[in-house]
Protein backbone atom coordinates (compact mmCIF):
# COMPACT_ATOMS: atom_id res chain seq x y z
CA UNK A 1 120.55 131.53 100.76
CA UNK A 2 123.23 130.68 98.42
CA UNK A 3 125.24 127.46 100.43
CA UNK A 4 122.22 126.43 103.45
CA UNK A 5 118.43 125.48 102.90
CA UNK A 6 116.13 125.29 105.65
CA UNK A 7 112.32 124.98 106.94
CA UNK A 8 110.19 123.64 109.85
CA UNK A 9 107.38 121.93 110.13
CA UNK A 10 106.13 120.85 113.42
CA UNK A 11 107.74 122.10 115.60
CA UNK A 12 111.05 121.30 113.94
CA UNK A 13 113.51 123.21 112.08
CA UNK A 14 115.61 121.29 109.28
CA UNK A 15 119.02 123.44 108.15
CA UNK A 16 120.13 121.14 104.96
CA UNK A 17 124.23 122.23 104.08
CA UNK A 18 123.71 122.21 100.57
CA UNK A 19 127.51 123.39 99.37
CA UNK A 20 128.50 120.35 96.65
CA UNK A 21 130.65 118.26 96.23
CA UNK A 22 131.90 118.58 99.80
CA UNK A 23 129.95 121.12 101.69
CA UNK A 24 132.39 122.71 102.83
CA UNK A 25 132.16 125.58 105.18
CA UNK A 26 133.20 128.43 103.87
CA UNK A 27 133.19 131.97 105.34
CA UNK A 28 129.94 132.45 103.71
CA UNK A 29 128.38 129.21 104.31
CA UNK A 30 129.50 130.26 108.22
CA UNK A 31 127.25 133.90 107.67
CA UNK A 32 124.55 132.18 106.53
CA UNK A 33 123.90 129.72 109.05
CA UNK A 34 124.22 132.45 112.08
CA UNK A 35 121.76 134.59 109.35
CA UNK A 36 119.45 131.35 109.95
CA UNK A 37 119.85 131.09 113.83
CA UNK A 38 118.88 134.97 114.02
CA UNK A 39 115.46 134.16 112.10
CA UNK A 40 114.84 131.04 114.03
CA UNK A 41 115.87 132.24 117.67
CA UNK A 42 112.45 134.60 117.61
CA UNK A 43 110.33 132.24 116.16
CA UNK A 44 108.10 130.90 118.95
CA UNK A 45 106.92 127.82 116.76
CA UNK A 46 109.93 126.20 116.09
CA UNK A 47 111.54 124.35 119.06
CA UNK A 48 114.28 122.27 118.17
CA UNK A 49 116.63 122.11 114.94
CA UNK A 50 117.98 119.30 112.96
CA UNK A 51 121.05 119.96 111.06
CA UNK A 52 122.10 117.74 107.96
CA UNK A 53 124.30 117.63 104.38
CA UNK A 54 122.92 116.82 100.90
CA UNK A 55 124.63 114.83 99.49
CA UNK A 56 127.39 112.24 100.33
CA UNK A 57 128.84 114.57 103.29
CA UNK A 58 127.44 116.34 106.10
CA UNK A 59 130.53 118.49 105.50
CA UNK A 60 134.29 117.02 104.83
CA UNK A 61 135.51 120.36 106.22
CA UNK A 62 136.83 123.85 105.83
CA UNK A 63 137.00 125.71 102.12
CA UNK A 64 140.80 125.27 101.99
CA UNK A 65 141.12 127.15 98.90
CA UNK A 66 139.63 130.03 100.53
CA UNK A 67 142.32 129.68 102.89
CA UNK A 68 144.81 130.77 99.65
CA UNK A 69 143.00 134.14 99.78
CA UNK A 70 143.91 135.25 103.17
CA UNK A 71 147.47 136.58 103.52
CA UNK A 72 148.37 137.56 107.45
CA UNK A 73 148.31 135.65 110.46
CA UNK A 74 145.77 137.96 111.98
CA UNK A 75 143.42 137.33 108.83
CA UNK A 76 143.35 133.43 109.53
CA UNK A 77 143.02 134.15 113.04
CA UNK A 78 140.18 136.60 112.54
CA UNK A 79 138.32 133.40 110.62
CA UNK A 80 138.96 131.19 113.56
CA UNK A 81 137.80 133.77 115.66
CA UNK A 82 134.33 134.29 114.17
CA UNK A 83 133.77 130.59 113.47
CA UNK A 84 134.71 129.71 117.38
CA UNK A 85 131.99 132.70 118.35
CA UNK A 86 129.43 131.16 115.89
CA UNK A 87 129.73 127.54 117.81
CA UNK A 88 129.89 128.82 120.94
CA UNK A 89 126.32 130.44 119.78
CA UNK A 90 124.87 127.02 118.75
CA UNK A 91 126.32 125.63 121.99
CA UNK A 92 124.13 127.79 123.94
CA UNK A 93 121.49 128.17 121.68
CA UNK A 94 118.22 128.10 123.66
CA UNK A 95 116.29 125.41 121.12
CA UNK A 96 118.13 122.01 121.09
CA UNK A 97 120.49 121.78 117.70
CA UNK A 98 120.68 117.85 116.44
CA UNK A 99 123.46 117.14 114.12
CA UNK A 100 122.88 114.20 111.47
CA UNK A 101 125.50 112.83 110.26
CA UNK A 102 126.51 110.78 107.04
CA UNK A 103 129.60 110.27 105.24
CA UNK A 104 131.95 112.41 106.52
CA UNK A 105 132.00 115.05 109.30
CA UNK A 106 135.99 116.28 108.94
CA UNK A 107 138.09 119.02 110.01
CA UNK A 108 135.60 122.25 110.53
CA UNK A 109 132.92 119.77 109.30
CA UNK A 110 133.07 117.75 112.97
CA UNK A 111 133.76 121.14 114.87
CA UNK A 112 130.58 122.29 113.23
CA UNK A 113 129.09 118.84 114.61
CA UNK A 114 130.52 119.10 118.54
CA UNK A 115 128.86 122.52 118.62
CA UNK A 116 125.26 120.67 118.10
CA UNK A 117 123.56 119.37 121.34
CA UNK A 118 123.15 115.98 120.35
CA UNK A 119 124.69 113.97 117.16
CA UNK A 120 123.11 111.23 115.51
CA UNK A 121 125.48 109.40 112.80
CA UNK A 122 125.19 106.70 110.46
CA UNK A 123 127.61 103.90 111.43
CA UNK A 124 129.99 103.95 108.39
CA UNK A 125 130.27 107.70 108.68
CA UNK A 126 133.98 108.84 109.34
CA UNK A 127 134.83 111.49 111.72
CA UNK A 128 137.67 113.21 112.16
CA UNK A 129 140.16 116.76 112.86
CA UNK A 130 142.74 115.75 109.60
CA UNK A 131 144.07 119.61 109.83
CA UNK A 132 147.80 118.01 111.08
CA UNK A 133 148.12 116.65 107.90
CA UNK A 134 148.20 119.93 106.50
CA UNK A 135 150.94 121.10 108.58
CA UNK A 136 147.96 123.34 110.18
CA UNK A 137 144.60 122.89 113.15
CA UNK A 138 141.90 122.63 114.41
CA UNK A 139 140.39 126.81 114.20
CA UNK A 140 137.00 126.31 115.44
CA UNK A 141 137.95 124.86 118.87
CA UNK A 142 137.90 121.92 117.84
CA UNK A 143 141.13 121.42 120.11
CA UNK A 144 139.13 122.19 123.30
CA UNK A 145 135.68 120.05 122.53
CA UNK A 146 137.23 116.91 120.90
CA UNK A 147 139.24 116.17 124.95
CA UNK A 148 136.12 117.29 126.59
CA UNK A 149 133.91 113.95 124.27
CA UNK A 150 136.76 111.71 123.96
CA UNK A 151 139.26 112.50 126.47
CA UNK A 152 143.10 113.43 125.89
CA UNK A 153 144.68 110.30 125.02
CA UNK A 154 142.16 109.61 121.94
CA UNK A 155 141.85 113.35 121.21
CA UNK A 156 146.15 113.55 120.21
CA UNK A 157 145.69 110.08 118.80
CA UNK A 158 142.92 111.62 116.49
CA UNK A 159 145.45 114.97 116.26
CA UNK A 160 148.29 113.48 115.51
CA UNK A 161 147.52 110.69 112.78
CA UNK A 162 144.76 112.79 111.59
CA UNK A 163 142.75 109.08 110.74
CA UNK A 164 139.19 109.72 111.20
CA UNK A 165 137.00 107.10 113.45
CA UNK A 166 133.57 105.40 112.12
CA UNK A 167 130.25 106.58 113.14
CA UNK A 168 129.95 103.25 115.61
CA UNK A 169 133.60 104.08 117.17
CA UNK A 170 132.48 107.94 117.45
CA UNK A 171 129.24 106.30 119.97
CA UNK A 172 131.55 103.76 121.57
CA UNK A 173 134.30 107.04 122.20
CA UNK A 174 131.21 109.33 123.44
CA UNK A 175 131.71 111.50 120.56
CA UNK A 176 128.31 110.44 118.77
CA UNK A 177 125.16 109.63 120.75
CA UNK A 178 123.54 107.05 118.84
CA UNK A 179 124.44 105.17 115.21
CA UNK A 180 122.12 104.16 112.62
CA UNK A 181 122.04 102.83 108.94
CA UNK A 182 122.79 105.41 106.78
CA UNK A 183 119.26 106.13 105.28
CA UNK A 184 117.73 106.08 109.04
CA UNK A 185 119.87 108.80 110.69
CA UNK A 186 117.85 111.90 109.65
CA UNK A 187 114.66 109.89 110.23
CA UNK A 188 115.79 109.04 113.78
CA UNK A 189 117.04 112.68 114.22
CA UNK A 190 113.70 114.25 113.31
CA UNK A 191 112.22 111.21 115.41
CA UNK A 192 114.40 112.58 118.04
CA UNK A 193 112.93 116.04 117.96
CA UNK A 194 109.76 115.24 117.33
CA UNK A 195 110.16 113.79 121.16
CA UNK A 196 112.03 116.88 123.04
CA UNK A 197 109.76 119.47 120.73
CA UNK A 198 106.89 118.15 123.56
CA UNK A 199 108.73 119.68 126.20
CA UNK A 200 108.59 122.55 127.91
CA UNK A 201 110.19 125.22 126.08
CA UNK A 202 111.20 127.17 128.81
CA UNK A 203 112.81 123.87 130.78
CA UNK A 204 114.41 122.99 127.82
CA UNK A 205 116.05 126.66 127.47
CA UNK A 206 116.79 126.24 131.45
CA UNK A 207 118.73 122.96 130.65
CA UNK A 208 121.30 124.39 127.85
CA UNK A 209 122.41 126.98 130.01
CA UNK A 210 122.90 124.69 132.93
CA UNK A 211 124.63 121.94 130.55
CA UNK A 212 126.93 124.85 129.69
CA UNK A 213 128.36 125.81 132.95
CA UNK A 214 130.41 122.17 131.87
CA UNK A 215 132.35 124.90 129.97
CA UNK A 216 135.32 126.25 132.26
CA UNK A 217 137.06 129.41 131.84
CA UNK A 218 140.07 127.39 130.85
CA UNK A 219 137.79 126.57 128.27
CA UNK A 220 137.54 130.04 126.75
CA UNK A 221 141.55 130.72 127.40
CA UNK A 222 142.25 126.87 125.45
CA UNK A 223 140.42 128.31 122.57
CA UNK A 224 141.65 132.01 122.25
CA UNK A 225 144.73 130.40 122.07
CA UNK A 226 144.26 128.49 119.60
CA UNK A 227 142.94 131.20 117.59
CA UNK A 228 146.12 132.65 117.83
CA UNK A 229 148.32 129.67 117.05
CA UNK A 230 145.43 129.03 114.46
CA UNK A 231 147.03 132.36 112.45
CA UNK A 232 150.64 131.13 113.02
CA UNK A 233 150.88 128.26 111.87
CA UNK A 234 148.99 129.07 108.70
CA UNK A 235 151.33 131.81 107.70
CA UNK A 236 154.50 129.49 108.40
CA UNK A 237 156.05 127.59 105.74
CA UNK A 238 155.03 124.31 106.38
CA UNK A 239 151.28 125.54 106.91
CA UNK A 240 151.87 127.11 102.91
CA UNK A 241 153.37 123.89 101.81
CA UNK A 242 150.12 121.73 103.48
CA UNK A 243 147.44 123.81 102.09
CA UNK A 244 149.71 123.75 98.39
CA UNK A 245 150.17 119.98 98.24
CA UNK A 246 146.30 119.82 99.27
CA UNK A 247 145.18 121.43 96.21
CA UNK A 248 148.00 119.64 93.74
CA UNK A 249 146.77 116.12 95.51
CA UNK A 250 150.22 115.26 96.51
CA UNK A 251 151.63 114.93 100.09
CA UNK A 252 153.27 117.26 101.95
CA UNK A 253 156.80 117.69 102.63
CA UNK A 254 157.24 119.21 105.47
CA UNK A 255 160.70 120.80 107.17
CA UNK A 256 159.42 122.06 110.44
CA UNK A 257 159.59 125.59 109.23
């Protein structure tokens, strides 16, 4: 594994995102971690998975320079595609998934997050979908699960500003279960699982796929769509001129093209 580390012990799985500075998630980092679920899935000893970032981030988002290497509309698509199929997976993933979060949890880097069952955070952490202010969005349906935690109002305030919220705000909005110090939120996660690995593993497995009947077919529709739009707006001008000024550090000036 080039981007992801990961062992168990326990019961437990730990996946550490170990991609500096920012861990992003890039198309390989993406491969790896469903290369991960497919050797943890089968494995009859581990029962539920903590998820984490080294470093400062849990993951500040997407590998926008990667985006400068794909050319067509139905190429960008094509990555939201796979990364929206890859949540999905962890969504109904028969072993709990526990994201813990520090320092930021942005753009592809909090859709990564709403797929997890449960999400600790530390209470300075910031959390966010900032893709508007690159003239481009959300790809991993992050525009269908953000309304479903939030609700609409705070999900297009979130949108359209693209200002992330802290860790406390993302528990008080129902985005984040619990907040901690920022040294105590992988201890509490593993603390966590260290509880629900007593369970049943078969009850357990029954309670995913019940919790995931939540998910309507609109659902599904919301985010082929925006798989779609997810490969317009990246080939449009504006969506060339917000990923350009993002890697010259400037801001973007954009002319609704």
């Amino acid at each position: 594994m080039e981007y992801l580390k990961w062992s168990f012990q326990d019961s437990i799985a730990t996946i550490t995102i170990d991609r500096p500075p920012a861990n992003a998630l890039s198309s390989g980092l993406l491969r790896e971690l469903s290369t991960v679920l497919d050797e943890i899935e089968p494995n009859r000893e581990i029962r539920v998975i903590v998820i984490h970032g080294e470093g400062r981030f849990f993951s500040a988002g997407a590998d926008i320079k990667e985006f400068t290497t794909v050319t067509s509309s139905e190429g960008f698509s094509n990555l939201g595609k796979y990364g929206q199929d890859l949540f999905d997976r962890m969504e109904k993933f028969p072993k709990p998934i526990i994201a813990a979060i520090h320092g930021a949890a942005l753009g592809g880097g909090l859709e990564l997050a709403m797929a997890c069952h449960i999400r600790y955070v530390s209470e300075q952490a910031k959390l966010g979908l900032p893709e508007l202010q690159l003239g481009l969005i959300p790809g991993f349906a992050g525009s269908q699960r953000l309304p479903k935690y939030v609700g609409v109002a705070r999900a297009a305030e979130m949108l359209f500003t693209s200002e992330p919220i802290t860790g406390i705000e993302a528990v008080q909005f129902g985005l984040a279960n619990r907040a901690f110090p920022d040294t105590e939120v992988v201890p509490q996660a593993l603390k966590l699982a260290a509880k629900i690995a007593k369970k049943s593993p078969g009850s357990i497995s029954a309670a995913i796929e019940l919790l995931n009947y939540a998910k309507t077919e609109e659902f599904y529709e919301g985010s082929k769509r925006e798989s779609e739009l997810f490969g317009q707006v990246f080939v449009s001008n504006d969506g060339k001129e917000g990923i350009q000024a993002f890697i010259e550090k400037r801001e973007p000036n954009f002319k609704g093209e």
